[in-house]
PDB file of N, CA and C in Angstrom:
ATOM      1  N   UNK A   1      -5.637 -28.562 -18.947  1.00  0.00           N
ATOM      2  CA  UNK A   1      -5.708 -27.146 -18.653  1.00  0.00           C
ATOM      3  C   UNK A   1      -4.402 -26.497 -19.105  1.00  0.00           C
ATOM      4  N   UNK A   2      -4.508 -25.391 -19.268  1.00  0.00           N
ATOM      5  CA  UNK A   2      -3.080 -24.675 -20.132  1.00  0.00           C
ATOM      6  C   UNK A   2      -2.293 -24.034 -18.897  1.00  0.00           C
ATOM      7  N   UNK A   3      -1.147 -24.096 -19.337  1.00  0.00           N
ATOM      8  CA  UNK A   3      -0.169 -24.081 -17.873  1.00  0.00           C
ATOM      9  C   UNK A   3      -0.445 -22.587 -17.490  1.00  0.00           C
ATOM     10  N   UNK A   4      -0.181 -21.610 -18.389  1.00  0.00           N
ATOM     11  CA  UNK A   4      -0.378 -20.259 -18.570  1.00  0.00           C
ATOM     12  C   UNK A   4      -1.658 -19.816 -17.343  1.00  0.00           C
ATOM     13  N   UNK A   5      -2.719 -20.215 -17.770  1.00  0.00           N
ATOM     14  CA  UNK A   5      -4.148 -20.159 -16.997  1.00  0.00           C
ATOM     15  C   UNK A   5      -3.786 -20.882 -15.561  1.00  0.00           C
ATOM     16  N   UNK A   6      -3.110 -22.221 -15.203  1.00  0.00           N
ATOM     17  CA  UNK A   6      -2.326 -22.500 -14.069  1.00  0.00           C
ATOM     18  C   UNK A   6      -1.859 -21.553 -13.164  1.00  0.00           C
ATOM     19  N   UNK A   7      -0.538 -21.139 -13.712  1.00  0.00           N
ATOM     20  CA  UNK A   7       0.142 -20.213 -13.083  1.00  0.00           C
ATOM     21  C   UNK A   7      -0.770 -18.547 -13.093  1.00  0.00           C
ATOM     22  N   UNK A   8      -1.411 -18.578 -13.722  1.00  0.00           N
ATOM     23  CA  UNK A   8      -1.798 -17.377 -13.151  1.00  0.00           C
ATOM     24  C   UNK A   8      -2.999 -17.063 -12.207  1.00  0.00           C
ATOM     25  N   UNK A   9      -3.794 -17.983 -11.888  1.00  0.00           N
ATOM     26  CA  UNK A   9      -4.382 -18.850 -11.354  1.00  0.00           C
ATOM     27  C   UNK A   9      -3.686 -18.871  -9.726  1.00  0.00           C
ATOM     28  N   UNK A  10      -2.182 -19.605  -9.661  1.00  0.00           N
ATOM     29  CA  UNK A  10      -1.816 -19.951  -8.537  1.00  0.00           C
ATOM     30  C   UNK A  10      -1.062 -18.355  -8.263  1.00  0.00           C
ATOM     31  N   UNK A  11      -0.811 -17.528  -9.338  1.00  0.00           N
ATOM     32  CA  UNK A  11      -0.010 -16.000  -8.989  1.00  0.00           C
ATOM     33  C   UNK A  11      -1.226 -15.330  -8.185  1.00  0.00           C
ATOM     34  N   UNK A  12      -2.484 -14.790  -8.448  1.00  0.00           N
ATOM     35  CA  UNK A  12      -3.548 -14.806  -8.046  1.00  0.00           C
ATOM     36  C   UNK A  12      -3.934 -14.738  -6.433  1.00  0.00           C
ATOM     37  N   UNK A  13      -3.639 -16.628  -6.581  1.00  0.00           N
ATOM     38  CA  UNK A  13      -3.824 -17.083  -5.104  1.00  0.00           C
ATOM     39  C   UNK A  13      -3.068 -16.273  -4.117  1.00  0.00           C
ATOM     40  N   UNK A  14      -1.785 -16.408  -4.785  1.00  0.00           N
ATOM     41  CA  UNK A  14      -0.375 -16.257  -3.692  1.00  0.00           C
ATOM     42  C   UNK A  14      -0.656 -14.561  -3.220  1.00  0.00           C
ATOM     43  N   UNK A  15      -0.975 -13.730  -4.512  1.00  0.00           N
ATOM     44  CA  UNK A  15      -1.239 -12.075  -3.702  1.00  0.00           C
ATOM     45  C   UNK A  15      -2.278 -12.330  -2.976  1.00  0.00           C
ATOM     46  N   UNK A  16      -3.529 -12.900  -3.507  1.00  0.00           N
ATOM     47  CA  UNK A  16      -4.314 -12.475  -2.219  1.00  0.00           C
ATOM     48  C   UNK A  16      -4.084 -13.136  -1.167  1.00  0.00           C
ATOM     49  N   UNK A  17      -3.330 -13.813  -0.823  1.00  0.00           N
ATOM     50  CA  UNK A  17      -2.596 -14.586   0.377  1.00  0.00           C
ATOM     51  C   UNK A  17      -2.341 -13.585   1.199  1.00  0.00           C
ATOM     52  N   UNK A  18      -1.134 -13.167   0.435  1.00  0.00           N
ATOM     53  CA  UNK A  18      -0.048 -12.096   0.901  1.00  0.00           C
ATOM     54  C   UNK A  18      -0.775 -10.563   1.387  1.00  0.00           C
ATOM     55  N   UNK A  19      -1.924  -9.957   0.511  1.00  0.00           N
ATOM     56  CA  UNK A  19      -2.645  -9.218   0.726  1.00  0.00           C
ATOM     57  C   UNK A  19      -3.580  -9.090   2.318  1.00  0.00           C
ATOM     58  N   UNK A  20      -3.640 -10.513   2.523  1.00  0.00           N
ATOM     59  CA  UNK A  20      -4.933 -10.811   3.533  1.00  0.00           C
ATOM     60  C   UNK A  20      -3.805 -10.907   4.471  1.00  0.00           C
ATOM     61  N   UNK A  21      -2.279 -11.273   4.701  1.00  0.00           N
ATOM     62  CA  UNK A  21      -1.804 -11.137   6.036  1.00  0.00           C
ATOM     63  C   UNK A  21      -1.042  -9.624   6.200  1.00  0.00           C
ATOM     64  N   UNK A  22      -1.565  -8.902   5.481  1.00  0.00           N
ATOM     65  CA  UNK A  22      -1.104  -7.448   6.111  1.00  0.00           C
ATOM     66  C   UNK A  22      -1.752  -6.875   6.768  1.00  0.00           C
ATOM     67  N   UNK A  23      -2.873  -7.419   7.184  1.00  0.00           N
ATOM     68  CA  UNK A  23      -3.690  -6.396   8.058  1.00  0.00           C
ATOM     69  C   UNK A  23      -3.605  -7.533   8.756  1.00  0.00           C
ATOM     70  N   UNK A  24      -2.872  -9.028   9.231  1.00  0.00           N
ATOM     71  CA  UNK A  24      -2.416  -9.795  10.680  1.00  0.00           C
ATOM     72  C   UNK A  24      -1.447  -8.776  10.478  1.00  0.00           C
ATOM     73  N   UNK A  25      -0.651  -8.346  10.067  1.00  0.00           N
ATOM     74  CA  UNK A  25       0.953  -7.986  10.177  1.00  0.00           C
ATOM     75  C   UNK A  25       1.004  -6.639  11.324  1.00  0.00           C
ATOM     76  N   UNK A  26      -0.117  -5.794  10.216  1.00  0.00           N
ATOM     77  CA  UNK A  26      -0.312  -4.400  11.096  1.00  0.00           C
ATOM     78  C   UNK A  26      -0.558  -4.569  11.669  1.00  0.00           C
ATOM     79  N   UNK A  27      -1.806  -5.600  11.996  1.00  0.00           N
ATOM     80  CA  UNK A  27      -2.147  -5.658  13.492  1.00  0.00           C
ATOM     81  C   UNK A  27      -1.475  -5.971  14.850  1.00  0.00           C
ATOM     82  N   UNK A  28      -0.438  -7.076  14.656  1.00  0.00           N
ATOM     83  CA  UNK A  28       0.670  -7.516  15.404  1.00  0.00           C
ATOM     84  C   UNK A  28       1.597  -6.273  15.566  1.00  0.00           C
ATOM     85  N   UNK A  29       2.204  -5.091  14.595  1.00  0.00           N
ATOM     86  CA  UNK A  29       2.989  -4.105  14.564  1.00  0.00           C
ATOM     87  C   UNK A  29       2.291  -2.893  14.837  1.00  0.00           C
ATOM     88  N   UNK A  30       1.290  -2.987  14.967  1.00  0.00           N
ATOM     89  CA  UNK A  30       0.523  -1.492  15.469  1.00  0.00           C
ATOM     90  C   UNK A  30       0.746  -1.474  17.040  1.00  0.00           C
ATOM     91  N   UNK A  31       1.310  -0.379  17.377  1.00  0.00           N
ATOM     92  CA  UNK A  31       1.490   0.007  18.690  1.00  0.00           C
ATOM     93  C   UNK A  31       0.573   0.421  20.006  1.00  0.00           C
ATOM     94  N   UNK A  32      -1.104   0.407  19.696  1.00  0.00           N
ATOM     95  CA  UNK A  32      -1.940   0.904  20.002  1.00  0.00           C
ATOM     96  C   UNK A  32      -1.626   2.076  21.118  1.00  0.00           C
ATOM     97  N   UNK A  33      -1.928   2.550  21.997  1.00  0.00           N
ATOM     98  CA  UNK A  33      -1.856   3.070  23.101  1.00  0.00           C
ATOM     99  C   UNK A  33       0.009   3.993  22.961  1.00  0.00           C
ATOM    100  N   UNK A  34       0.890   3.174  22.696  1.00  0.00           N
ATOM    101  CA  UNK A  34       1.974   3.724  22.271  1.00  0.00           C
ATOM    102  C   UNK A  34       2.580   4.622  20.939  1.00  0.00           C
ATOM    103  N   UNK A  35       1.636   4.749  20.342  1.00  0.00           N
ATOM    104  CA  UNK A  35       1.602   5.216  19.347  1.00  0.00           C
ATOM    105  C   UNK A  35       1.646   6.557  19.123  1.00  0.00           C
ATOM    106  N   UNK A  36       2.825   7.441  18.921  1.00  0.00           N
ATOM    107  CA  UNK A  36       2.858   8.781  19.103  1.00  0.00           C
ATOM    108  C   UNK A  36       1.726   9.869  18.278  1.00  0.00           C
ATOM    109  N   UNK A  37       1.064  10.737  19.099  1.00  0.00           N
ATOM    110  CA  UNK A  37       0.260  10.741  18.059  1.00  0.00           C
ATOM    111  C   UNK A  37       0.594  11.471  16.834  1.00  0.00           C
ATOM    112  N   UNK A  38       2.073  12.019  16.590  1.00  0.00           N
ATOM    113  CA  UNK A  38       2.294  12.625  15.475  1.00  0.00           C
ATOM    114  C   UNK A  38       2.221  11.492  13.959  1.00  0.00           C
ATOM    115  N   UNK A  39       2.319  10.083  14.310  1.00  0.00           N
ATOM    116  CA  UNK A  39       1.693   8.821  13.914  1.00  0.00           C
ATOM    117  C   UNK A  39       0.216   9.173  13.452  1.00  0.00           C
ATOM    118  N   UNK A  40       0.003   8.833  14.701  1.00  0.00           N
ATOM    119  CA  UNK A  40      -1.807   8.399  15.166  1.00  0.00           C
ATOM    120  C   UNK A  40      -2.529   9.710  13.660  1.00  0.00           C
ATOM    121  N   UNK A  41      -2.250  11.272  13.847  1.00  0.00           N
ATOM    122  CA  UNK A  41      -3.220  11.652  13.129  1.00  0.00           C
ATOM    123  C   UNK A  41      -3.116  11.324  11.107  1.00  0.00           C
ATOM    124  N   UNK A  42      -1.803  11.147  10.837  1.00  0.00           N
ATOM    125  CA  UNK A  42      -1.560  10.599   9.556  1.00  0.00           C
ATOM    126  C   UNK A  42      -2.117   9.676   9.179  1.00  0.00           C
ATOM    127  N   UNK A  43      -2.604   8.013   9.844  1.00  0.00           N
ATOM    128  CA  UNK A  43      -3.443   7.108   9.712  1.00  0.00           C
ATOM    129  C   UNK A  43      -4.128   7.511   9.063  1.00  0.00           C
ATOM    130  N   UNK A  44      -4.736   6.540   7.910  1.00  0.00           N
ATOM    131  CA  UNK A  44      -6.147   6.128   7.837  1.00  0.00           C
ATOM    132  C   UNK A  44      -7.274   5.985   8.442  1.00  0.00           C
ATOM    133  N   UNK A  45      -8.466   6.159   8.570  1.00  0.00           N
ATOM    134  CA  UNK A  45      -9.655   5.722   8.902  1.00  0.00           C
ATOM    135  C   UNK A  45      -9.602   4.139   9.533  1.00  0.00           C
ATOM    136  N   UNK A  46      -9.370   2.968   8.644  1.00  0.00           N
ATOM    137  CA  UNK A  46      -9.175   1.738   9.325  1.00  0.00           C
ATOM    138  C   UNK A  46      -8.118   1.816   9.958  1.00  0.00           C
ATOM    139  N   UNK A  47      -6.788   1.973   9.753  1.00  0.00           N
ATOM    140  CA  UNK A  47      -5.660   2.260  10.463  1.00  0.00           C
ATOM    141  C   UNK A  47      -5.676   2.892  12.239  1.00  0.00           C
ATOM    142  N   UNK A  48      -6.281   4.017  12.294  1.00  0.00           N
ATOM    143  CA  UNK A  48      -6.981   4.567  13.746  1.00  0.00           C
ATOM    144  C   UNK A  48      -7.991   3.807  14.101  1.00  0.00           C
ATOM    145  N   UNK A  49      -8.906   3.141  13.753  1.00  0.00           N
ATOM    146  CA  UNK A  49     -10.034   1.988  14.338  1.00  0.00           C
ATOM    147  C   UNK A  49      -8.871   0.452  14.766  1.00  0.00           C
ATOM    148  N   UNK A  50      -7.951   0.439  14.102  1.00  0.00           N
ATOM    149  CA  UNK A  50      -6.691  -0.874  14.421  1.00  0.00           C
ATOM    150  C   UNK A  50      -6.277  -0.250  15.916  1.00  0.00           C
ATOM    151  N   UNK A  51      -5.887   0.830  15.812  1.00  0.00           N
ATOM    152  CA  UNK A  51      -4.975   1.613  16.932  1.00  0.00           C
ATOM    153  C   UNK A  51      -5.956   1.645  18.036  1.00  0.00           C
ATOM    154  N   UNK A  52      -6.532   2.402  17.587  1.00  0.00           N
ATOM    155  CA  UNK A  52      -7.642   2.595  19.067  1.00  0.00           C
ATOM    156  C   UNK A  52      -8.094   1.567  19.931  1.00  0.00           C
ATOM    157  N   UNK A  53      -8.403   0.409  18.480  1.00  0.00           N
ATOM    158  CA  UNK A  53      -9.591  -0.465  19.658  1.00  0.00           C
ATOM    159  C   UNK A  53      -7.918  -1.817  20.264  1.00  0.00           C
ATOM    160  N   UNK A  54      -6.685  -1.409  19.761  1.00  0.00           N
ATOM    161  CA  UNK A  54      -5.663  -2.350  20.233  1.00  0.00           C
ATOM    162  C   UNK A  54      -5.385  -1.334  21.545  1.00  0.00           C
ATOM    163  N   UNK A  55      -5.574  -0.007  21.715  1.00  0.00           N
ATOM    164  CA  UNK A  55      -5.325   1.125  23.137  1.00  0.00           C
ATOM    165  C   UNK A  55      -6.201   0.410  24.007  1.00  0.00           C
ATOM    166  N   UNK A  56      -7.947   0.156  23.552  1.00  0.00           N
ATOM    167  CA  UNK A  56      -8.636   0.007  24.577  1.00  0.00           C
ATOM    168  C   UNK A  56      -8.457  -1.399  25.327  1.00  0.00           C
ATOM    169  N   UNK A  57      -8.270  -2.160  24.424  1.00  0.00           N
ATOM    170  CA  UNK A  57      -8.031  -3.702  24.956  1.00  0.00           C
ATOM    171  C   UNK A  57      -6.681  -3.900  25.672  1.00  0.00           C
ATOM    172  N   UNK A  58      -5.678  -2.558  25.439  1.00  0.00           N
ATOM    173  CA  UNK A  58      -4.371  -2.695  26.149  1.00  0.00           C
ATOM    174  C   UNK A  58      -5.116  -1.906  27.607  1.00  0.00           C
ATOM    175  N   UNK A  59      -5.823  -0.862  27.547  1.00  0.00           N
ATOM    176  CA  UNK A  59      -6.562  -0.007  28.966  1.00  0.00           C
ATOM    177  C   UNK A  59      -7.239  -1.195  29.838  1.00  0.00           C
ATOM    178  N   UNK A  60      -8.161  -1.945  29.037  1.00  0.00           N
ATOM    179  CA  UNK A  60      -8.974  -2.569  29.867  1.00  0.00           C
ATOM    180  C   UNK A  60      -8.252  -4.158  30.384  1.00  0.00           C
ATOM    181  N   UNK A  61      -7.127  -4.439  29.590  1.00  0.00           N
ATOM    182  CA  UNK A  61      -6.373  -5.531  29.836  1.00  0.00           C
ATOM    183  C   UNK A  61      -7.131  -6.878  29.431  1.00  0.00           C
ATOM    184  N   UNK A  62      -8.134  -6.600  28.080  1.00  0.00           N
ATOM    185  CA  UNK A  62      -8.742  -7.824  27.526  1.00  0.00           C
ATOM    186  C   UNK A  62      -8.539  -8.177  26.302  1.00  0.00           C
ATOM    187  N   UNK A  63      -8.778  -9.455  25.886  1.00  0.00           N
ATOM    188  CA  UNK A  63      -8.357  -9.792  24.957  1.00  0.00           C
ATOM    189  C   UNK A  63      -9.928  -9.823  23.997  1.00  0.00           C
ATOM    190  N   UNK A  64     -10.935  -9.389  24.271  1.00  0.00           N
ATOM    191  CA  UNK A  64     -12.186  -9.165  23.624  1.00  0.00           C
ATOM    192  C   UNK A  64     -12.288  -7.882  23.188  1.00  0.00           C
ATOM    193  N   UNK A  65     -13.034  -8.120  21.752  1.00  0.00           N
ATOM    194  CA  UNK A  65     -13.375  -6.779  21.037  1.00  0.00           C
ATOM    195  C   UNK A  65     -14.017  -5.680  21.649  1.00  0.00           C
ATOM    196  N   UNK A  66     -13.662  -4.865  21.527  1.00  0.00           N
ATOM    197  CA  UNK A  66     -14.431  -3.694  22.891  1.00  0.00           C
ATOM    198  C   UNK A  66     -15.754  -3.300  22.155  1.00  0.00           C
ATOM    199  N   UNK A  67     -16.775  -2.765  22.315  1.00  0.00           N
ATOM    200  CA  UNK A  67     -18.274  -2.785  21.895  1.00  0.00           C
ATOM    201  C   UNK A  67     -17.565  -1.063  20.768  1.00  0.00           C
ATOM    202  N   UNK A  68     -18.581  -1.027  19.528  1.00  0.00           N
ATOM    203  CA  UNK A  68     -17.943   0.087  18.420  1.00  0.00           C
ATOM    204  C   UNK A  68     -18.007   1.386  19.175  1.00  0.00           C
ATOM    205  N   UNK A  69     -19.369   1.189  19.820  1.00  0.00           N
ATOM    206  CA  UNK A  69     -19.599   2.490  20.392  1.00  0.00           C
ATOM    207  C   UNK A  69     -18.270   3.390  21.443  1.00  0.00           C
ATOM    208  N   UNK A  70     -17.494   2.276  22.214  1.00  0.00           N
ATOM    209  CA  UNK A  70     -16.184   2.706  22.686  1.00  0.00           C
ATOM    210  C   UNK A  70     -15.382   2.876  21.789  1.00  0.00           C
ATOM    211  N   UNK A  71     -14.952   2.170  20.844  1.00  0.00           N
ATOM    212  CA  UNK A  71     -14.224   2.818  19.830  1.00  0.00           C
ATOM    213  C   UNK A  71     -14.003   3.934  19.259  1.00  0.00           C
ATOM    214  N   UNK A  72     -15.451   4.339  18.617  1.00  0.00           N
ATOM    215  CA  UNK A  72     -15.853   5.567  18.236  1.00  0.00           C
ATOM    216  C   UNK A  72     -15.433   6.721  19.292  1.00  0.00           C
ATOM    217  N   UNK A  73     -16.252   6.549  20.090  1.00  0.00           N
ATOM    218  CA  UNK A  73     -15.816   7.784  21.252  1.00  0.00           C
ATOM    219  C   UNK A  73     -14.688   7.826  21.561  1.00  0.00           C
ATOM    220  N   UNK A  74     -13.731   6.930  21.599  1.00  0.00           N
ATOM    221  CA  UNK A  74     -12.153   6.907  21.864  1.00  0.00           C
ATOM    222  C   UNK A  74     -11.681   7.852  21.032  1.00  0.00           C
ATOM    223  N   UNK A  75     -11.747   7.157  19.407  1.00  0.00           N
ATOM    224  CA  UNK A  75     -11.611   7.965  18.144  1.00  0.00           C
ATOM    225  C   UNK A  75     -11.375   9.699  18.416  1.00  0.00           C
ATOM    226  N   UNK A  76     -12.748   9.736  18.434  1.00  0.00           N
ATOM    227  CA  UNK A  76     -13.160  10.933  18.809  1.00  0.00           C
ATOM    228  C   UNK A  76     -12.107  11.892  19.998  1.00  0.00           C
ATOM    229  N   UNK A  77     -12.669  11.707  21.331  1.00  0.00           N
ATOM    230  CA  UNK A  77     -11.428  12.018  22.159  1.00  0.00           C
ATOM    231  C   UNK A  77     -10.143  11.764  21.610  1.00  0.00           C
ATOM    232  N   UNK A  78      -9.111  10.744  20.736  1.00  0.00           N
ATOM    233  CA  UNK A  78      -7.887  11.109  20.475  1.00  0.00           C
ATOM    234  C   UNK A  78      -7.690  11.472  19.224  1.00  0.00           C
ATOM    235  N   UNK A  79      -8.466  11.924  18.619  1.00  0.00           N
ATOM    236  CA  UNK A  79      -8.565  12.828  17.850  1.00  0.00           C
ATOM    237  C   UNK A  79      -8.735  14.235  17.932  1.00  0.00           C
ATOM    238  N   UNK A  80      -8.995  14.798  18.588  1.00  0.00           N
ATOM    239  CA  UNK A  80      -8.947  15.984  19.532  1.00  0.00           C
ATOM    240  C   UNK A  80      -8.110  16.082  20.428  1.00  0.00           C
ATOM    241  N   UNK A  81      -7.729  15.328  21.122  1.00  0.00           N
ATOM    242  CA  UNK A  81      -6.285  15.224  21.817  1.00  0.00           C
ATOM    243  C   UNK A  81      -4.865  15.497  21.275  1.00  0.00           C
ATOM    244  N   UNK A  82      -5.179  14.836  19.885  1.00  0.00           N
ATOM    245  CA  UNK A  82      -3.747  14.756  19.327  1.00  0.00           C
ATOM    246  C   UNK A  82      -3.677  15.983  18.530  1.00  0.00           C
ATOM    247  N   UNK A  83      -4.686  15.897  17.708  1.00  0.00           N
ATOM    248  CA  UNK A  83      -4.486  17.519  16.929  1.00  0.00           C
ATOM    249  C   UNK A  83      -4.647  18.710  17.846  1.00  0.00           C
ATOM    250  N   UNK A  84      -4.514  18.728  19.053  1.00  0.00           N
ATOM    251  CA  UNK A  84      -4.077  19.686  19.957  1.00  0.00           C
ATOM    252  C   UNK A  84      -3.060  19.518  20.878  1.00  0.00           C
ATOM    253  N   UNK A  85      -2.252  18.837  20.633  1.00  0.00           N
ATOM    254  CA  UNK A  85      -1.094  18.406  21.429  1.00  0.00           C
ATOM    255  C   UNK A  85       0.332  19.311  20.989  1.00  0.00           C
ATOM    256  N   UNK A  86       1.245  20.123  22.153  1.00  0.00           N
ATOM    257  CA  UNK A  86       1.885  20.908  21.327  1.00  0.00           C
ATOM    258  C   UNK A  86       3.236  19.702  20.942  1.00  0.00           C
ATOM    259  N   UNK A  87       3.053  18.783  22.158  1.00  0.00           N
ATOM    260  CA  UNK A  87       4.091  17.803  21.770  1.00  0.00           C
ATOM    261  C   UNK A  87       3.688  16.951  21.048  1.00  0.00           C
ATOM    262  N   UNK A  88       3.756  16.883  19.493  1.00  0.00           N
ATOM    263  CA  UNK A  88       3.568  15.803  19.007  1.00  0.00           C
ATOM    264  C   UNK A  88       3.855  14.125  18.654  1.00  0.00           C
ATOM    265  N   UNK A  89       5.069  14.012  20.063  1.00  0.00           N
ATOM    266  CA  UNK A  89       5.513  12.435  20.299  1.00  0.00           C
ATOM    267  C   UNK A  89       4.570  12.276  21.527  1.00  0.00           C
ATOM    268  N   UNK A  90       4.030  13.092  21.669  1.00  0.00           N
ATOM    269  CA  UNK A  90       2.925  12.391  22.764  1.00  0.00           C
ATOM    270  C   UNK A  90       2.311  10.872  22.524  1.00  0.00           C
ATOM    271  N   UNK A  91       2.487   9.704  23.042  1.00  0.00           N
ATOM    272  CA  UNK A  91       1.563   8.761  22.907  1.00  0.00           C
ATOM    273  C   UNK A  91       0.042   8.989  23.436  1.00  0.00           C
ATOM    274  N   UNK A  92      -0.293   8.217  22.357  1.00  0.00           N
ATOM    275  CA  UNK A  92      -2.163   8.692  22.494  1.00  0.00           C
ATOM    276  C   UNK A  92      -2.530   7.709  23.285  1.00  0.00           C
ATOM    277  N   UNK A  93      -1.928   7.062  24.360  1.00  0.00           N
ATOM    278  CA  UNK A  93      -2.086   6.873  25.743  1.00  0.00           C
ATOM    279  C   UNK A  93      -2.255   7.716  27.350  1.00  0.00           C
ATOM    280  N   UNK A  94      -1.465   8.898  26.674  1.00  0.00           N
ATOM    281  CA  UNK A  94      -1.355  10.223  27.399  1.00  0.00           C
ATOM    282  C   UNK A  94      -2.004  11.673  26.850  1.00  0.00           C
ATOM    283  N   UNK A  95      -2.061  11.776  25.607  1.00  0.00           N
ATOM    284  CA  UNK A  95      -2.699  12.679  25.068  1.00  0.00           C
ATOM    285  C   UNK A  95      -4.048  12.987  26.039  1.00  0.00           C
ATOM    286  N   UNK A  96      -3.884  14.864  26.866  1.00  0.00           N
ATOM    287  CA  UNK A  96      -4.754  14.535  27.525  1.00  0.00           C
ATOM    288  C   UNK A  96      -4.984  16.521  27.326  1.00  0.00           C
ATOM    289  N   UNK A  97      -6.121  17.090  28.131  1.00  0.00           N
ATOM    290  CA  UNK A  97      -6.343  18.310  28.008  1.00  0.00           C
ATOM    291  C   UNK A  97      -5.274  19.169  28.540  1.00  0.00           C
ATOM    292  N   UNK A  98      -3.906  18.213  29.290  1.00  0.00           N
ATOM    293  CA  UNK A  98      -3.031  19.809  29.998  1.00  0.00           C
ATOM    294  C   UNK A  98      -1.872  19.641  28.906  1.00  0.00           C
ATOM    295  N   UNK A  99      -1.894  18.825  27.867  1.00  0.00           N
ATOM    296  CA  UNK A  99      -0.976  18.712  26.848  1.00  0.00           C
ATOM    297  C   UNK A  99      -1.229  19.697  25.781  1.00  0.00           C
ATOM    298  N   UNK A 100      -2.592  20.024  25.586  1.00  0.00           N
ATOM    299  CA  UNK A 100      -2.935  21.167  24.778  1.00  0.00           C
ATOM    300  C   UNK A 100      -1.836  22.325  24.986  1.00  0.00           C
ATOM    301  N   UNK A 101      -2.176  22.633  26.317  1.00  0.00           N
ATOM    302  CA  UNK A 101      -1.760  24.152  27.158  1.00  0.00           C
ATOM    303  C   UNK A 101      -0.265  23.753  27.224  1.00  0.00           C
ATOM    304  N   UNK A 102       0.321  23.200  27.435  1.00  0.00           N
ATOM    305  CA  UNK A 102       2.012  22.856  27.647  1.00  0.00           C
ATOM    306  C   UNK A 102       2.521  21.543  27.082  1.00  0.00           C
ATOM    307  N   UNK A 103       3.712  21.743  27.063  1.00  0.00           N
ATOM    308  CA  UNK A 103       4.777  20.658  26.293  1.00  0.00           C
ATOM    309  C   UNK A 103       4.677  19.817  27.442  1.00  0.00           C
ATOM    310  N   UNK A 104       4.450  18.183  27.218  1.00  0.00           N
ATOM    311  CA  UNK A 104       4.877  17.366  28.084  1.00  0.00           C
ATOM    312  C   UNK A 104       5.966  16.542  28.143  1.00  0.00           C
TER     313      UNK A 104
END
């Protein structure tokens, strides 16, 4: 086999290695629940589904995937929470309806 086709072959391997532990990485470094939401609304789509469902499993104190349908609705509620928050270091643990109306 030609070394060339080898090594690129094993270059290959090594990114998608490296590729596949960034979303362990984020996941370990995502703050869920702590996460200010001036953070939280910049996310991504997968990025806020990381956050949220790591909030709910920090709320409910489990280490099991919470069912999508809680997710979603979480989503939802801190997504509306946060883009109405006048304080935007609010953690979207607290993000709540009297944060709208006043600085917390």
């Amino acid at each position: 086999m030609n070394a060339t086709v080898v090594r690129t072959g094993l270059t290959t391997a090594a990114a998608a290695l490296l590729l596949a532990g960034c979303t362990d990485i984020e996941r370990a470094l995502n703050q869920g629940g702590d996460t200010p939401c001036s953070e939280y609304v910049k996310q991504d789509p997968d990025t806020k589904r990381m956050t949220i469902t790591k909030f709910v499993k920090q709320q409910t104190g489990s280490d099991q995937e919470p069912a999508g349908t809680v997710v979603d609705a979480t989503i939802i509620t801190v997504d509306v929470m946060c883009g109405a928050q006048r304080n935007a270091e609010t953690p979207i643990k607290n993000a709540d309806v009297a944060g709208i109306f006043m600085t917390k």
